[in-house]
Protein backbone atom coordinates (compact mmCIF):
# COMPACT_ATOMS: atom_id res chain seq x y z
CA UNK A 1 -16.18 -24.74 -15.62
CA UNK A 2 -16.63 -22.00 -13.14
CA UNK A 3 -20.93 -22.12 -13.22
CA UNK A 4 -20.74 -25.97 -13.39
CA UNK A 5 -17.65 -26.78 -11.14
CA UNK A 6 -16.60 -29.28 -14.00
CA UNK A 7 -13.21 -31.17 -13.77
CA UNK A 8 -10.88 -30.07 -16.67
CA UNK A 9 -10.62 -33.72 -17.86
CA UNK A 10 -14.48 -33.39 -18.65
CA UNK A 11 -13.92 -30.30 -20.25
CA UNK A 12 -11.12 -31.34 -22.19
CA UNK A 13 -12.90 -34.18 -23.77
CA UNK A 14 -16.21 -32.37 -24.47
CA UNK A 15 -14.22 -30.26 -26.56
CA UNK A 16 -11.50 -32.12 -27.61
CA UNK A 17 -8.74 -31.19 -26.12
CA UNK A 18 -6.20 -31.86 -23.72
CA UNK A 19 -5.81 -30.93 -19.97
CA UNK A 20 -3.05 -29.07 -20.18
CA UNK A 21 -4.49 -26.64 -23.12
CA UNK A 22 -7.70 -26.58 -21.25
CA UNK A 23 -5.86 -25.76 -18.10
CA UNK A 24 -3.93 -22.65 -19.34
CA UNK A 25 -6.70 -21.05 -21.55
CA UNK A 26 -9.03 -21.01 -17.91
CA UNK A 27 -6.16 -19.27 -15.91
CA UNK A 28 -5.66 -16.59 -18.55
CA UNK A 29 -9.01 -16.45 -18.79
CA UNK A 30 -9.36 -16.12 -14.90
CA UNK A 31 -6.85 -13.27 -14.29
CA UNK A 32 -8.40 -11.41 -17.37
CA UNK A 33 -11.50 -11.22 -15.43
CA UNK A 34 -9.73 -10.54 -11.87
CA UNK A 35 -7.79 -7.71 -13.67
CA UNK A 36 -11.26 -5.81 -13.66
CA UNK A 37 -11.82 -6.34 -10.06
CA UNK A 38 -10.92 -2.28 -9.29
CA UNK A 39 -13.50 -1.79 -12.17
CA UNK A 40 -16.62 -4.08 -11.07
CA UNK A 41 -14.97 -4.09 -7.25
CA UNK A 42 -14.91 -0.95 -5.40
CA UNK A 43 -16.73 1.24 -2.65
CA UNK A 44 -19.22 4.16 -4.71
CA UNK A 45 -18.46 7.77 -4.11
CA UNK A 46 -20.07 9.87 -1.55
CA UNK A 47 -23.24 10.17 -3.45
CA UNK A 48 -23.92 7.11 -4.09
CA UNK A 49 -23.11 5.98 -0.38
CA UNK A 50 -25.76 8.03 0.51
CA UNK A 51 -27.94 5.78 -1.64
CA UNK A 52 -26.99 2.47 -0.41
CA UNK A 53 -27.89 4.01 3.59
CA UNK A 54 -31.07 4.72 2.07
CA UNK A 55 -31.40 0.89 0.44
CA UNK A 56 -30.03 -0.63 3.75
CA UNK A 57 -32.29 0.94 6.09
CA UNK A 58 -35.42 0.02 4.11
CA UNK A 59 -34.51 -3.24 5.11
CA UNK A 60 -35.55 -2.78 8.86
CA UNK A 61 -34.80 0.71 9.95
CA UNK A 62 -31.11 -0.02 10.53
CA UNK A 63 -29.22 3.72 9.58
CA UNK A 64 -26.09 4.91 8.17
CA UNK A 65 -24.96 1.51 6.80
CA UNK A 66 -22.51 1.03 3.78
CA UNK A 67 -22.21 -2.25 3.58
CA UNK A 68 -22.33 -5.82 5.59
CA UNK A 69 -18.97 -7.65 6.14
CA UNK A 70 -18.41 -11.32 6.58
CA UNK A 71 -15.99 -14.51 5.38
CA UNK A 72 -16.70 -17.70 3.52
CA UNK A 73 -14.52 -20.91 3.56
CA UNK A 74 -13.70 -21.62 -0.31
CA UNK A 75 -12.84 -25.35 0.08
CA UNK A 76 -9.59 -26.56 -1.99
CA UNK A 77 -8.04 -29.28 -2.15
CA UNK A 78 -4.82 -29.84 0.58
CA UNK A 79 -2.01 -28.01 -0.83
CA UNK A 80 1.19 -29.44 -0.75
CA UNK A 81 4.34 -28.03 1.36
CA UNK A 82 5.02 -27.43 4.78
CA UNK A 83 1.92 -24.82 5.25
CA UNK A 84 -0.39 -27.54 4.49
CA UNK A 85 -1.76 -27.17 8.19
CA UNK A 86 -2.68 -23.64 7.69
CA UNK A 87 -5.60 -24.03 5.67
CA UNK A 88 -7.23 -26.33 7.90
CA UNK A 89 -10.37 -24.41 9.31
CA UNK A 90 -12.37 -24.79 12.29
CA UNK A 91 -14.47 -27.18 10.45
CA UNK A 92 -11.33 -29.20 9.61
CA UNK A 93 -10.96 -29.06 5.89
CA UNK A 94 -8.65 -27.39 3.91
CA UNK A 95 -9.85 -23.77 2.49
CA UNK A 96 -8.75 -20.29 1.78
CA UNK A 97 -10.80 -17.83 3.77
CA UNK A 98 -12.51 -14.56 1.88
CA UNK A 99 -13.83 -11.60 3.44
CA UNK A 100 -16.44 -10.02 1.16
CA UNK A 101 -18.27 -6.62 1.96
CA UNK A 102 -21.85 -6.09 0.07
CA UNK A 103 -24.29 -3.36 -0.58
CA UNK A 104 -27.98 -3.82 -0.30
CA UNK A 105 -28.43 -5.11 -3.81
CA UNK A 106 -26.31 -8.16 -2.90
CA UNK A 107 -23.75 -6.81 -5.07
CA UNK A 108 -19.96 -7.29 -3.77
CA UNK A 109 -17.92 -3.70 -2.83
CA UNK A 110 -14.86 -5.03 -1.51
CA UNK A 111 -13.38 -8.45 -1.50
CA UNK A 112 -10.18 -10.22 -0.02
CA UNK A 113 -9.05 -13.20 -1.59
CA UNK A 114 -5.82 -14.72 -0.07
CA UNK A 115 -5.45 -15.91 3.30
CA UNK A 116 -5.71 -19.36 4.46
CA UNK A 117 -8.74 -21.48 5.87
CA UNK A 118 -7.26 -20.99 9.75
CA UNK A 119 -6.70 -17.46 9.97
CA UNK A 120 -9.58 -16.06 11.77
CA UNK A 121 -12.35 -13.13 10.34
CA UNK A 122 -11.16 -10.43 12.72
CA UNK A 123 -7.81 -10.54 11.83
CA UNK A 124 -7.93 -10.48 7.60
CA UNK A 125 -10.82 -7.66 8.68
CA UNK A 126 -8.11 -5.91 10.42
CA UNK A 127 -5.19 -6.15 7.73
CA UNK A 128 -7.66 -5.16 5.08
CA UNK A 129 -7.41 -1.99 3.03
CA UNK A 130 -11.11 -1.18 4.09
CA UNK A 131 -10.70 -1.79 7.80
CA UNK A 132 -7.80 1.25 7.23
CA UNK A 133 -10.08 3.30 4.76
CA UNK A 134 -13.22 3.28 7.27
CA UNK A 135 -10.65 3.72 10.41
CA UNK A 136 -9.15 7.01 9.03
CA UNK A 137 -12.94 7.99 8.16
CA UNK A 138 -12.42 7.90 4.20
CA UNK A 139 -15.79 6.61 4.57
CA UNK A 140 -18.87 8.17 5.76
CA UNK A 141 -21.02 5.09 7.59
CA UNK A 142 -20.95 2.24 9.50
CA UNK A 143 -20.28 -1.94 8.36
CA UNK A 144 -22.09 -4.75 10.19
CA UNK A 145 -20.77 -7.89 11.26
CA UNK A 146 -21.50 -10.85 13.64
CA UNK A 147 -20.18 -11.83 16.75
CA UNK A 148 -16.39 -12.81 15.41
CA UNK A 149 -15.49 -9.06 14.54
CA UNK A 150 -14.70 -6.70 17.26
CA UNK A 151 -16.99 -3.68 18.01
CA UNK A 152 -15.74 -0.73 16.54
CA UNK A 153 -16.78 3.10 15.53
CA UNK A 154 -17.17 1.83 12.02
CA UNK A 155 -18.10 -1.38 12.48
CA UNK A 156 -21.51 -1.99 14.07
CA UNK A 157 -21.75 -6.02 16.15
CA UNK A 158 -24.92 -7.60 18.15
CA UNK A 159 -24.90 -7.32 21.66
CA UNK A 160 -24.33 -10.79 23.20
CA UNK A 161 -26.89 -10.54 25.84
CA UNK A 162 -29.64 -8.10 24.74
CA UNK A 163 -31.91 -6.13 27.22
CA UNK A 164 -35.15 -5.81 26.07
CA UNK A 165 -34.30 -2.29 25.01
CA UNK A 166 -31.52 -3.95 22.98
CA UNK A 167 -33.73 -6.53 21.20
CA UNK A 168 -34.73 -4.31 18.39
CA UNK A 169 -31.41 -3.47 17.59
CA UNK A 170 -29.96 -6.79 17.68
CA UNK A 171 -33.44 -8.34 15.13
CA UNK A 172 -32.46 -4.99 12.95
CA UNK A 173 -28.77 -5.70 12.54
CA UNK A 174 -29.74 -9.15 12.02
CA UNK A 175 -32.15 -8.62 8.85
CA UNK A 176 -29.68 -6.53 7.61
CA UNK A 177 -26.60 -8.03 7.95
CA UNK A 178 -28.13 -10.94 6.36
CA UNK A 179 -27.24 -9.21 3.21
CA UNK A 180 -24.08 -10.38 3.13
CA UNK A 181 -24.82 -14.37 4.17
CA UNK A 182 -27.47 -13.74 0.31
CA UNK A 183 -24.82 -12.58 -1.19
CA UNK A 184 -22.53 -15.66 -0.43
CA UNK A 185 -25.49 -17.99 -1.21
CA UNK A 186 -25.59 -15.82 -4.45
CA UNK A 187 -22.58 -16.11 -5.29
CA UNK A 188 -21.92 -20.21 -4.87
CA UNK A 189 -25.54 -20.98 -6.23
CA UNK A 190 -23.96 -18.99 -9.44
CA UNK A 191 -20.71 -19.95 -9.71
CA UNK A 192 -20.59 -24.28 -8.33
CA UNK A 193 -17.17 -24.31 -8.86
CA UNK A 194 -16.88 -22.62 -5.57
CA UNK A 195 -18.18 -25.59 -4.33
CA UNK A 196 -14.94 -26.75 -3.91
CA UNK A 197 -11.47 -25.60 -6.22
CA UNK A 198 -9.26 -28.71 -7.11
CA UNK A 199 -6.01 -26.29 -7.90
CA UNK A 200 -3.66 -24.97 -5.28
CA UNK A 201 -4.53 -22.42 -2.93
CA UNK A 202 -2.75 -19.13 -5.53
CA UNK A 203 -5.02 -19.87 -8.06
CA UNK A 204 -8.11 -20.59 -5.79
CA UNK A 205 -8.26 -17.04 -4.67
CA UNK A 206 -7.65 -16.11 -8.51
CA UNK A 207 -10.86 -17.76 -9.38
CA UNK A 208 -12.47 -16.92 -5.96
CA UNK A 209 -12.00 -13.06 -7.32
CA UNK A 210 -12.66 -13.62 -10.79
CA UNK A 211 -16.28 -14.93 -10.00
CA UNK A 212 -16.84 -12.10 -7.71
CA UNK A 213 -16.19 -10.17 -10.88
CA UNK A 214 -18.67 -11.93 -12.67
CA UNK A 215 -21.75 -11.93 -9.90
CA UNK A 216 -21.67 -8.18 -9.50
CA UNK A 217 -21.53 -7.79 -13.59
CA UNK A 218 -24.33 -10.69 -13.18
CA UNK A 219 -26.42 -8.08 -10.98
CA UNK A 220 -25.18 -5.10 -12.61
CA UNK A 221 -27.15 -6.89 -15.64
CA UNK A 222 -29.74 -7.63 -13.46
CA UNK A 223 -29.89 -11.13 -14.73
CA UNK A 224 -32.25 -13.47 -13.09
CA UNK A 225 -30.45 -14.88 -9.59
CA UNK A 226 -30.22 -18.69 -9.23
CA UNK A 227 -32.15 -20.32 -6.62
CA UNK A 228 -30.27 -20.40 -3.51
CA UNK A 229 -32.12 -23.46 -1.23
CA UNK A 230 -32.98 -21.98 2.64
CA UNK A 231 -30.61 -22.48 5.69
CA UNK A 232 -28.40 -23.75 3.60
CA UNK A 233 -24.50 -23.82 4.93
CA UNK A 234 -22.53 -22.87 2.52
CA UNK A 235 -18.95 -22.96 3.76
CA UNK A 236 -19.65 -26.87 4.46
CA UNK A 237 -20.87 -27.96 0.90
CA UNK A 238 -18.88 -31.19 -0.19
């Protein structure tokens, strides 16, 4: 279900049983795997920090990076209750919104998995756990992110109207940042369920988790990557 994006009814009747059964045995299944996020999920030690610098600035000369930060839109289906409106996002459709920080490798460090489709980047980035690791310098390096995040010591944004002098900066942050917009492609050319979740928004970022699990135990495997087609925008898949 969660590489195909198959509806349980399907499932159910390919092997013979019914929704419900179907239903349960994925959700335990689900939070199994999300129980092993702090295993598969989690920011190196010092040494191997030093590593990932090293495999982020042989992208384009970019230094002292530990990772590139962004969100994705999961799309669900519209919840029920009076905080239906809250997971309408800018691109009015319902969704939970997941911040996701990546190495080099395309292989997912940190991920947050359970605010809604309106709440803005900035603001999960600055209620996360690694916004108040890197702020109280537990970490020795810098993120990037784009435009929507605001500039900080630890957290590295283009300038909005580059100089000349600026313009290798800004193409160098850009190649490198990309990292993280691969890593979402990745991760939803993997896993099509992603595509869009048909359960309520709880159990959305369950799954959302559980195949971030299973794409960095997918690289830590080094199993062949799916294709992921070009400028393609993958918070607005149907």
């Amino acid at each position: 279900m969660l590489i195909h994006g198959a509806f349980l009814y399907s499932v159910g009747d390919a092997e013979q049983l019914n929704k419900a059964t179907i239903c349960r045995t994925i959700r335990s299944v689900c939070l199994a795997i999300k129980a092993l996020a702090d295993v598969f999920i989690s920011f190196p030690g010092h040494r191997r920090l030093c590593d990932m610098k090293e495999e982020f600035y042989r992208i384009a000369g970019f230094p002292n990076v530990i990772g590139a930060v962004d969100c994705t839109h999961i799309r669900i289906k519209a919840p029920s209750g009076a905080h239906e409106a809250d997971f309408v996002n800018r691109k009015s459709f319902h969704s939970i919104n997941v911040q996701m920080v990546c190495n080099a490798d395309c292989v997912i460090s940190n991920v947050v998995a359970k605010w809604p489709g309106s709440v803005h980047d900035s603001r999960i980035f600055r209620a996360s756990e690694i916004y108040q690791c890197l702020s109280q310098g537990e970490f020795s390096g810098v993120l990037l992110g784009d435009r929507g995040y605001g500039c900080q010591p630890f957290l590295l944004t283009p300038f909005t109207d580059p100089q000349e002098a600026q313009q290798a900066y800004n193409h160098a942050h850009a190649r490198t940042r990309a990292r993280v917009e691969m890593t979402f492609g990745l991760l939803k050319a993997r896993f099509h369920c992603l595509h869009k979740l048909r359960v309520n928004p709880v159990r959305a970022c369950d799954i959302t988790v559980a195949c971030a699990v299973l794409h960095n135990v997918a690289c830590l495997r080094k199993e062949r990557a799916p294709r992921v087609p070009p400028a393609m925008d993958w918070d607005n898949l149907p």
